[in-house]
Protein backbone atom coordinates (compact mmCIF):
# COMPACT_ATOMS: atom_id res chain seq x y z
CA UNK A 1 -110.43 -52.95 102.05
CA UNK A 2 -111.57 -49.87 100.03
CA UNK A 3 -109.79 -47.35 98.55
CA UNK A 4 -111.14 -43.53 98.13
CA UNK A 5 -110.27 -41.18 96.13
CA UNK A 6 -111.19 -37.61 96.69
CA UNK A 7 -110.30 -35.24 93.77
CA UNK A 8 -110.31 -30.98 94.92
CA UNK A 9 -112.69 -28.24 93.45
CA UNK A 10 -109.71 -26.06 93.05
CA UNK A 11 -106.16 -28.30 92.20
CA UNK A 12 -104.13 -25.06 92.58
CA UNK A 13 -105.59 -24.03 95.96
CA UNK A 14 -104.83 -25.29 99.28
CA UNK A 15 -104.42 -28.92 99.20
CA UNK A 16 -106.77 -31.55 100.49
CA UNK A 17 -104.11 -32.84 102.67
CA UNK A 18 -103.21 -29.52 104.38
CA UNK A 19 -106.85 -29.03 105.05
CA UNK A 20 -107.26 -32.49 106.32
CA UNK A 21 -104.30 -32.26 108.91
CA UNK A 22 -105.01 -28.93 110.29
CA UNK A 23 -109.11 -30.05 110.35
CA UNK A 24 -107.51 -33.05 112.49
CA UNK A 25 -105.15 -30.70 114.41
CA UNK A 26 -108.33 -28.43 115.54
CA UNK A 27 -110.55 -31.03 116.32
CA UNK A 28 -107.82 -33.43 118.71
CA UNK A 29 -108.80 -34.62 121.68
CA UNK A 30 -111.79 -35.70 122.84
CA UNK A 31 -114.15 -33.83 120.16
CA UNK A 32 -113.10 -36.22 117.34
CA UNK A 33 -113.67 -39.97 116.81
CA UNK A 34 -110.44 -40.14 114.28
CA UNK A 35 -107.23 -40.74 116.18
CA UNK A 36 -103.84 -39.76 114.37
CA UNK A 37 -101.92 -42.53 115.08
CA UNK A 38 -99.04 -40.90 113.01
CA UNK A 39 -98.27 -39.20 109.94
CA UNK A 40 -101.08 -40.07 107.26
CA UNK A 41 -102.77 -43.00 109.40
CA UNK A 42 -105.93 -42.98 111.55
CA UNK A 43 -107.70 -44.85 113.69
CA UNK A 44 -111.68 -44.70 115.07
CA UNK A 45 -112.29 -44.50 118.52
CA UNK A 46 -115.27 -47.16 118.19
CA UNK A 47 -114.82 -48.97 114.86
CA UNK A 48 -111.44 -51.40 114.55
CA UNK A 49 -109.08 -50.79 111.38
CA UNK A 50 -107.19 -48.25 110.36
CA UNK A 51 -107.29 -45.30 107.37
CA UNK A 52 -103.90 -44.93 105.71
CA UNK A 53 -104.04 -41.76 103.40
CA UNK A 54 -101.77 -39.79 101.83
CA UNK A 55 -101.60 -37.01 98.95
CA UNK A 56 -100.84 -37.62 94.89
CA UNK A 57 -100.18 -35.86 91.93
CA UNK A 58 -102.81 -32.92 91.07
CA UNK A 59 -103.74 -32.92 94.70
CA UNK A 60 -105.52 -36.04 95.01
CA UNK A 61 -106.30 -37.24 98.25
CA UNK A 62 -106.04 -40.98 98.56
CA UNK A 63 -107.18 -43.10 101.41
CA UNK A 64 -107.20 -46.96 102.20
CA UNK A 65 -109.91 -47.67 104.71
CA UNK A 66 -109.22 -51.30 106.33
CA UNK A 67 -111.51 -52.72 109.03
CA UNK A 68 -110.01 -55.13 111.03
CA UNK A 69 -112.41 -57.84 109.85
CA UNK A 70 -113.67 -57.47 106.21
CA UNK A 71 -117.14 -57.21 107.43
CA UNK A 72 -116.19 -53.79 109.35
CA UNK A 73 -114.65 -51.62 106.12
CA UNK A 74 -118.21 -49.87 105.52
CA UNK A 75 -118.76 -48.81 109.58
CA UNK A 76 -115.42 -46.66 109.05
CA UNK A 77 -115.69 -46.13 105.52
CA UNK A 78 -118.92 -44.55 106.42
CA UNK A 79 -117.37 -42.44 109.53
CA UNK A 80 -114.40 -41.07 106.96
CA UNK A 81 -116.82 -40.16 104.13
CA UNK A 82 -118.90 -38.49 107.09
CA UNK A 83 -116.02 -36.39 107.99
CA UNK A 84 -114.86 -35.64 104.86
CA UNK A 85 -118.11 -33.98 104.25
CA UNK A 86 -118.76 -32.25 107.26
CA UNK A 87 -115.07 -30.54 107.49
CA UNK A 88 -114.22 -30.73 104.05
CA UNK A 89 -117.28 -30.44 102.01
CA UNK A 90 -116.66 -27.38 100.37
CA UNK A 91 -113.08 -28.65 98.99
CA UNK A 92 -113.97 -31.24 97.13
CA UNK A 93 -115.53 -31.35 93.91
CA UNK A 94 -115.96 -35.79 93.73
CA UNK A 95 -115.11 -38.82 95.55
CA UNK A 96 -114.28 -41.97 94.29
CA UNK A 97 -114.57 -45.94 95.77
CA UNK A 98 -112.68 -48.99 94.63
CA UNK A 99 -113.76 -52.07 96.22
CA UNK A 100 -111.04 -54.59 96.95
């Protein structure tokens, strides 16, 4: 299990997590790998697990990547740090990873 944390360029602008849903809300369907399963938890289309994130104080993002085996975390660790980037990039000023 890891556990990101993806601090904003700009705390009082638009939150990480209302850019994140409405990036996921404009790409679903078949043009995304990330599944919403519900509120604040994905799933990959290829890689097994689940991401489980969610927003805190000063508009931290926070997300717990989990691979169904151990030896999975980094394929969708890799995938979510991917789209972060692509979709978010501009957003976010650092990202943070705690290995569990």
């Amino acid at each position: 299990m890891k556990i990101i944390q993806v601090f904003p360029c700009d705390p009082d602008g638009d939150s990480l997590k209302s850019l994140l849903k409405a990036t996921e809300r404009a790409l679903r369907g078949s043009t995304t790998t990330f599944v919403r399963q519900r509120e604040g938890r994905w799933v990959h289309k290829r890689y097994p697990g689940s991401i489980k994130w969610g927003e805190t104080f000063g508009g931290i993002l926070v997300a717990e990547v989990k691979g169904k085996e151990p030896e999975h975390d980094w394929q969708l660790l890799s995938a979510f740090i991917g789209y972060l980037d692509r979709h978010l990039g501009d957003a976010i000023d650092s990202i943070s990873i705690v290995y569990r």
